[in-house]
Protein backbone atom coordinates (compact mmCIF):
# COMPACT_ATOMS: atom_id res chain seq x y z
CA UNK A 1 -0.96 213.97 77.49
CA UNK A 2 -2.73 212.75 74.13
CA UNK A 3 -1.00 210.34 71.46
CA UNK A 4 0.26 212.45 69.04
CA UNK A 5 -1.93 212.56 65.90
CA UNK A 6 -1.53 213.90 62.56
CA UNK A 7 -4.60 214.25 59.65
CA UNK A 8 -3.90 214.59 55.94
CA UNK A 9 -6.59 215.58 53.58
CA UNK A 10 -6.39 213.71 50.62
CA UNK A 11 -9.78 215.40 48.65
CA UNK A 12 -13.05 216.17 49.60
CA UNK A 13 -14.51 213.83 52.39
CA UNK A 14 -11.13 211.98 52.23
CA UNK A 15 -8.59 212.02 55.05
CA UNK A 16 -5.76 209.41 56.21
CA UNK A 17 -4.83 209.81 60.36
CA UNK A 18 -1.40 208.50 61.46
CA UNK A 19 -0.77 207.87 65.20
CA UNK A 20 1.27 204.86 67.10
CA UNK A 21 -0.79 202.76 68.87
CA UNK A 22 0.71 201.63 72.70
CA UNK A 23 3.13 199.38 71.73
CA UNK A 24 4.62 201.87 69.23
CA UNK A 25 3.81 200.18 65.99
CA UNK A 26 2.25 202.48 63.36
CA UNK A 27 -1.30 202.91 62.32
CA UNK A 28 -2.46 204.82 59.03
CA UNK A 29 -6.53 204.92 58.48
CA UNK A 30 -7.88 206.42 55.86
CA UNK A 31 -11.37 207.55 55.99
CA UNK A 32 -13.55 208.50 52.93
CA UNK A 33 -16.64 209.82 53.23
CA UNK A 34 -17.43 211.33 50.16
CA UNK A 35 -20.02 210.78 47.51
CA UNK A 36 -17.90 208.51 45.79
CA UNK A 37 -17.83 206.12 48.57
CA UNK A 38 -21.60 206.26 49.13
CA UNK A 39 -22.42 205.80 45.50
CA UNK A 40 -20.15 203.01 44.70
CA UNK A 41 -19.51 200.97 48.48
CA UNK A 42 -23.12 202.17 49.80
CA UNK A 43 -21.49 203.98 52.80
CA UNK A 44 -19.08 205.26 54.39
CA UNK A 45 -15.46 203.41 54.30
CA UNK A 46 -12.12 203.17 56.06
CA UNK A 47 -9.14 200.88 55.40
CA UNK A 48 -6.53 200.56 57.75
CA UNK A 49 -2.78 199.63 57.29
CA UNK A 50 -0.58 198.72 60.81
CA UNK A 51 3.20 198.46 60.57
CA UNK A 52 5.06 197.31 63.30
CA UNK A 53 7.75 199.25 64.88
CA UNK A 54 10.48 196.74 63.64
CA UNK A 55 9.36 197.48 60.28
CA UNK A 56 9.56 201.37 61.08
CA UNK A 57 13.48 201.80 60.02
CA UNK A 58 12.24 200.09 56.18
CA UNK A 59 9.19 202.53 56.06
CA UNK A 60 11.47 205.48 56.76
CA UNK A 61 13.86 204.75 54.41
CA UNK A 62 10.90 203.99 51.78
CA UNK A 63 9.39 207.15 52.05
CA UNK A 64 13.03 209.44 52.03
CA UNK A 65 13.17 210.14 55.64
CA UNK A 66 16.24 210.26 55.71
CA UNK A 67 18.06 211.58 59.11
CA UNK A 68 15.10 210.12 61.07
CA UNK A 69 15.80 207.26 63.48
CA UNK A 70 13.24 205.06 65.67
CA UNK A 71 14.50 206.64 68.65
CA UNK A 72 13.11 210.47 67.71
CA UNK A 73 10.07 211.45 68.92
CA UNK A 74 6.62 210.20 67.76
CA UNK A 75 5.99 213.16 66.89
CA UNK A 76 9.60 214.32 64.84
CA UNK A 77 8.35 210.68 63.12
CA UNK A 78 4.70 211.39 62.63
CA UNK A 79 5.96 215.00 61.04
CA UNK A 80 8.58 213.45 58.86
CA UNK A 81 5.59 210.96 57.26
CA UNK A 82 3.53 213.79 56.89
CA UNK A 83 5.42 215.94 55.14
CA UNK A 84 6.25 213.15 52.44
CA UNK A 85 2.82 210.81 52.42
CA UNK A 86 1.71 211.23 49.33
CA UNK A 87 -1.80 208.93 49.53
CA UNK A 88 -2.38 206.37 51.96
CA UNK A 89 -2.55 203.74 48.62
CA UNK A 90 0.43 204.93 47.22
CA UNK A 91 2.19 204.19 50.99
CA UNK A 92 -0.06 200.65 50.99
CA UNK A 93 1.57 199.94 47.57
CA UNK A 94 5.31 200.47 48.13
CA UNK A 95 4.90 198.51 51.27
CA UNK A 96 3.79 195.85 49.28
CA UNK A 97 6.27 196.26 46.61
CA UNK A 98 8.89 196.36 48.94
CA UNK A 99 7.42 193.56 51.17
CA UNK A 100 7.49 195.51 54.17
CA UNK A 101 5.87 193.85 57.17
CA UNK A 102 2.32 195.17 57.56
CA UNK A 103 -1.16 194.16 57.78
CA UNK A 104 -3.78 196.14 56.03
CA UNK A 105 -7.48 196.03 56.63
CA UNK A 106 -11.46 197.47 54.76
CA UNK A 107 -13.59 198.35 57.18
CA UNK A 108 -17.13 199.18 55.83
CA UNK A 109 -19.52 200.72 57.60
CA UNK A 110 -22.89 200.10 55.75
């Protein structure tokens, strides 16, 4: 069975995947592959944010999940983000407002 994976569009050549990786912490990537990107980073881009698991019950709560627990299904999680992920930056920004445990990442691809 596949990892569970969910895609939001977020504009035209713009998406953000969310998925757990094997030890169950969480990974958002946002790709953008739009004009935009080309014309002002000369390519293609992605940035990356990876919460871990311990930090899952504070993202939950950040985003109104309310009812959701860490022991529900990835994908009951992955659904409940979805359906209230706004923008990947406006997630990377309350995490860093709230100074929630994650490591975020630019990956340029030239």
């Amino acid at each position: 069975m596949s990892e569970p994976i969910k895609e939001i569009p977020e504009g035209e050549g713009r998406s953000t995947k969310i998925q757990f990786d094997s030890e169950r912490n969480l990974l958002l990537s946002y790709f953008d592959f739009s004009s935009d990107a080309n014309e002002f980073v000369g390519g293609d881009v992605a940035y990356k944010i990876t919460i871990p698991f311990a930090s899952l019950p504070e993202v939950l709560r950040l985003i109104g999940a309310k009812g959701i627990q860490t022991d529900a299904s990835d994908v009951e999680i992955l659904d409940a983000i979805e359906s209230r992920l706004v923008s990947f930056f406006k997630l990377k920004r309350m995490l860093e407002e709230a100074d929630i445990d994650h490591k975020s990442q630019r990956d340029p691809w030239p």
